[in-house]
Protein backbone atom coordinates (compact mmCIF):
# COMPACT_ATOMS: atom_id res chain seq x y z
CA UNK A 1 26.50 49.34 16.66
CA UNK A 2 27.68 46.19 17.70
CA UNK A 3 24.60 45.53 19.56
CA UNK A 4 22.72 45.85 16.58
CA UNK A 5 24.75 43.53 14.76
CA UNK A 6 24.91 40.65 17.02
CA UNK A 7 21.28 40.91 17.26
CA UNK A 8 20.50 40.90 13.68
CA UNK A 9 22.60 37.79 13.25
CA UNK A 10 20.84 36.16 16.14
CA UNK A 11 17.30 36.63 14.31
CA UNK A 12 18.71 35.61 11.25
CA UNK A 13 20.24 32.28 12.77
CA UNK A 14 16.36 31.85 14.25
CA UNK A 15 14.63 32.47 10.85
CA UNK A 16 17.17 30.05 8.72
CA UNK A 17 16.73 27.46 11.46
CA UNK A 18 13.02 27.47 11.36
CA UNK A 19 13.22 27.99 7.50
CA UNK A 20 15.09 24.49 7.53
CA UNK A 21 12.47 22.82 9.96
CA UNK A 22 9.52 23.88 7.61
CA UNK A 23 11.40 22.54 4.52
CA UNK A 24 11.82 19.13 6.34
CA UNK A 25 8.23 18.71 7.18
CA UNK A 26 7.22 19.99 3.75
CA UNK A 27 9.68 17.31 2.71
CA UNK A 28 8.46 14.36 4.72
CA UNK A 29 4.55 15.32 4.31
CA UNK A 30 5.26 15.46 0.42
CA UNK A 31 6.81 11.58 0.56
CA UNK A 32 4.42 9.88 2.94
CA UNK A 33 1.43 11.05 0.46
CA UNK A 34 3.81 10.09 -2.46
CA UNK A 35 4.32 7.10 -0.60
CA UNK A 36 0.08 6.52 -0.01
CA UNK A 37 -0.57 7.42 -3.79
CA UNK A 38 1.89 4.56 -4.91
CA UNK A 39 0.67 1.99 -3.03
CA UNK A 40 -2.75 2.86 -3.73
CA UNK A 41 -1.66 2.40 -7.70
CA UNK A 42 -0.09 -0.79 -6.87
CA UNK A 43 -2.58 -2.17 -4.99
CA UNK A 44 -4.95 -0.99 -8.05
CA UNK A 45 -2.95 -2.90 -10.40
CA UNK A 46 -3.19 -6.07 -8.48
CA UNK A 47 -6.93 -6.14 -7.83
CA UNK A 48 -7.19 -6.29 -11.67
CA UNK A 49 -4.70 -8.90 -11.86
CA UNK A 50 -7.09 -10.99 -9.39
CA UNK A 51 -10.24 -10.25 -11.78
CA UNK A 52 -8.07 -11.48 -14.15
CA UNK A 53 -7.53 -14.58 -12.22
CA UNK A 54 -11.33 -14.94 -11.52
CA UNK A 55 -12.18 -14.69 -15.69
CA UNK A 56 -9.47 -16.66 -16.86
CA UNK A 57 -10.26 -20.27 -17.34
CA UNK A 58 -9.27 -23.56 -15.04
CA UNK A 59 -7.07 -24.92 -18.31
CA UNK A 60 -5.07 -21.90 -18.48
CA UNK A 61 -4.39 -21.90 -14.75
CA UNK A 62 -6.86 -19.30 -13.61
CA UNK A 63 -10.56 -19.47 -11.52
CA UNK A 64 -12.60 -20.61 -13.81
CA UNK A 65 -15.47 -17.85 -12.42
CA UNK A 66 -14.29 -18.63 -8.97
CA UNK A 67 -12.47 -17.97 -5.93
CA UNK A 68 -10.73 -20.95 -4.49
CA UNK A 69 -11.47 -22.29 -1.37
CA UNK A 70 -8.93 -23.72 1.57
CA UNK A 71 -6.09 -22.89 3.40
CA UNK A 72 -4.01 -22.32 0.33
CA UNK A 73 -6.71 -20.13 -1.86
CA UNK A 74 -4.85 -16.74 -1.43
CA UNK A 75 -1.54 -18.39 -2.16
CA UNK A 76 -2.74 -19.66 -5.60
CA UNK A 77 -4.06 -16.26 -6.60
CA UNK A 78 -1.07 -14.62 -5.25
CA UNK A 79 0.97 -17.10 -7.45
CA UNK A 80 -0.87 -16.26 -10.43
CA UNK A 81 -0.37 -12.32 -10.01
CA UNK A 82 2.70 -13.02 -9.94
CA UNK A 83 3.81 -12.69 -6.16
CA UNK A 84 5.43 -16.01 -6.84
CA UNK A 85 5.85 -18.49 -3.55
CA UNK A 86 6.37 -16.77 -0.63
CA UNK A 87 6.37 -18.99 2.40
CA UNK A 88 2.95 -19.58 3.81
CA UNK A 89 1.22 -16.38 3.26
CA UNK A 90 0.35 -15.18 0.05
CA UNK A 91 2.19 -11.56 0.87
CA UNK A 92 4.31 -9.21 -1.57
CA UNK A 93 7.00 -6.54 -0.91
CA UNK A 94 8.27 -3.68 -3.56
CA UNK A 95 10.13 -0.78 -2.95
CA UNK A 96 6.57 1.21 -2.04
CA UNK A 97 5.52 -1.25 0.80
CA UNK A 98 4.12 -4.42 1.10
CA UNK A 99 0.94 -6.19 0.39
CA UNK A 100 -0.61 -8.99 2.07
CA UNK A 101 -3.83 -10.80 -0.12
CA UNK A 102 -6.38 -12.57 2.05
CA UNK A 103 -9.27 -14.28 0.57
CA UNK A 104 -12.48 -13.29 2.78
CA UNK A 105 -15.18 -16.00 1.08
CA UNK A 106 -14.36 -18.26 -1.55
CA UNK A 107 -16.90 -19.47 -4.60
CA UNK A 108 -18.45 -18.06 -7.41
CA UNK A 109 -19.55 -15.21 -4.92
CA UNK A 110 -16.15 -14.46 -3.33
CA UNK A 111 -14.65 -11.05 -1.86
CA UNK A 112 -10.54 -10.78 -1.64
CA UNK A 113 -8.73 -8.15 0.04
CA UNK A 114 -5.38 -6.72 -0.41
CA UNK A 115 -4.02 -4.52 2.29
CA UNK A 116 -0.73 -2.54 1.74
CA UNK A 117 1.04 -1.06 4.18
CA UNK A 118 3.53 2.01 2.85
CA UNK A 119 7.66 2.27 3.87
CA UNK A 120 7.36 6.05 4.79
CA UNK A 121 6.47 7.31 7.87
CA UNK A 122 4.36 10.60 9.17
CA UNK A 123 4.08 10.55 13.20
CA UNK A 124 5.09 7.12 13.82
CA UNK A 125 2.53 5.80 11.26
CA UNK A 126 2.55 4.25 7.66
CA UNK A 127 -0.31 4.66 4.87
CA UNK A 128 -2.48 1.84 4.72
CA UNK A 129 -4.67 1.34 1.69
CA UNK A 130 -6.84 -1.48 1.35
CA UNK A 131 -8.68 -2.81 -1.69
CA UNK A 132 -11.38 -5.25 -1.93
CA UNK A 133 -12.81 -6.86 -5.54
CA UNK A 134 -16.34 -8.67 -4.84
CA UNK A 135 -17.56 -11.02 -7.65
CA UNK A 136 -19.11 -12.11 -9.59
CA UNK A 137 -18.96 -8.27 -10.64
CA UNK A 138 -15.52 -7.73 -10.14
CA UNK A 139 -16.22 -4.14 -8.17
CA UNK A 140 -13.16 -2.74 -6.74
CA UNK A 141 -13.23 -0.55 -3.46
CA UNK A 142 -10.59 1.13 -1.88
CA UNK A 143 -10.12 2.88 1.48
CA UNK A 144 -7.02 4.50 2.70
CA UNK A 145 -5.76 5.14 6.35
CA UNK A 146 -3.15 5.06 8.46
CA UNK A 147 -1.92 2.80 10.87
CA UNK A 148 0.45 1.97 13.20
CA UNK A 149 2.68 -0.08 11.74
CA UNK A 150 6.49 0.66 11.21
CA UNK A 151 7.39 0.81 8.00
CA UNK A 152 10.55 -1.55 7.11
């Protein structure tokens, strides 16, 4: 009888312990796509903050119907979304991640990208979701993936 026991207590301790190990990666799967879907919203938010910027007229501090061009172009649309000044690169960080905006061509006919890069991480990687508006339209498109970075 004691045989018995000390065996059914050893498969017990084996199907608790991998009990626990499927709850953790059930846990940690279930935040890195909570993680991807906010900084997918986020970065949704702030591409129609920048086709705000592009309709909103030079006197009240917006495009005019235009990207700006120069060195400091994604700053000043950064500034306006309300990224504020953050050194020399017009980049953003929240509790999801953060976002860096890059202004890919400039004019009436301009594209801007915003790439965010999430905090949790799933086999050494983060979720990486990057939006692009193209005017004049204004068309959003998103694509998600994930990369290599660390998350901080």
């Amino acid at each position: 009888m004691g045989t018995q026991q000390i065996l059914l207590i050893v498969l017990s301790v084996i199907i608790v312990g991998a009990a626990i190990a499927v709850g953790i990666t059930m846990f940690n799967n279930q935040s890195y796509s909570a993680n991807k879907s906010a900084i997918a919203a986020d970065a949704q938010n702030f591409a129609s903050q920048v086709v705000q910027y592009y309709k909103t007229p030079a006197s009240q501090g917006g495009g005019d119907r235009k990207i700006p061009t120069g060195t400091d172009a994604a700053k000043t649309i950064a500034n306006f979304i309300g990224w504020g000044d953050t050194a020399d690169t017009a980049t953003y960080i929240n509790d999801n991640g953060w976002y860096t905006l890059t202004v890919k061509t400039a004019g009436a006919d301009g594209e801007v990208t915003i790439t965010g890069n999430g905090r949790e991480k799933n086999g050494g990687k983060v979720p990486k979701i990057e939006t692009t508006i193209k005017f004049p339209a204004g068309e959003i498109t998103a694509t998600a993936s994930d990369n290599g970075i660390q998350g901080t």
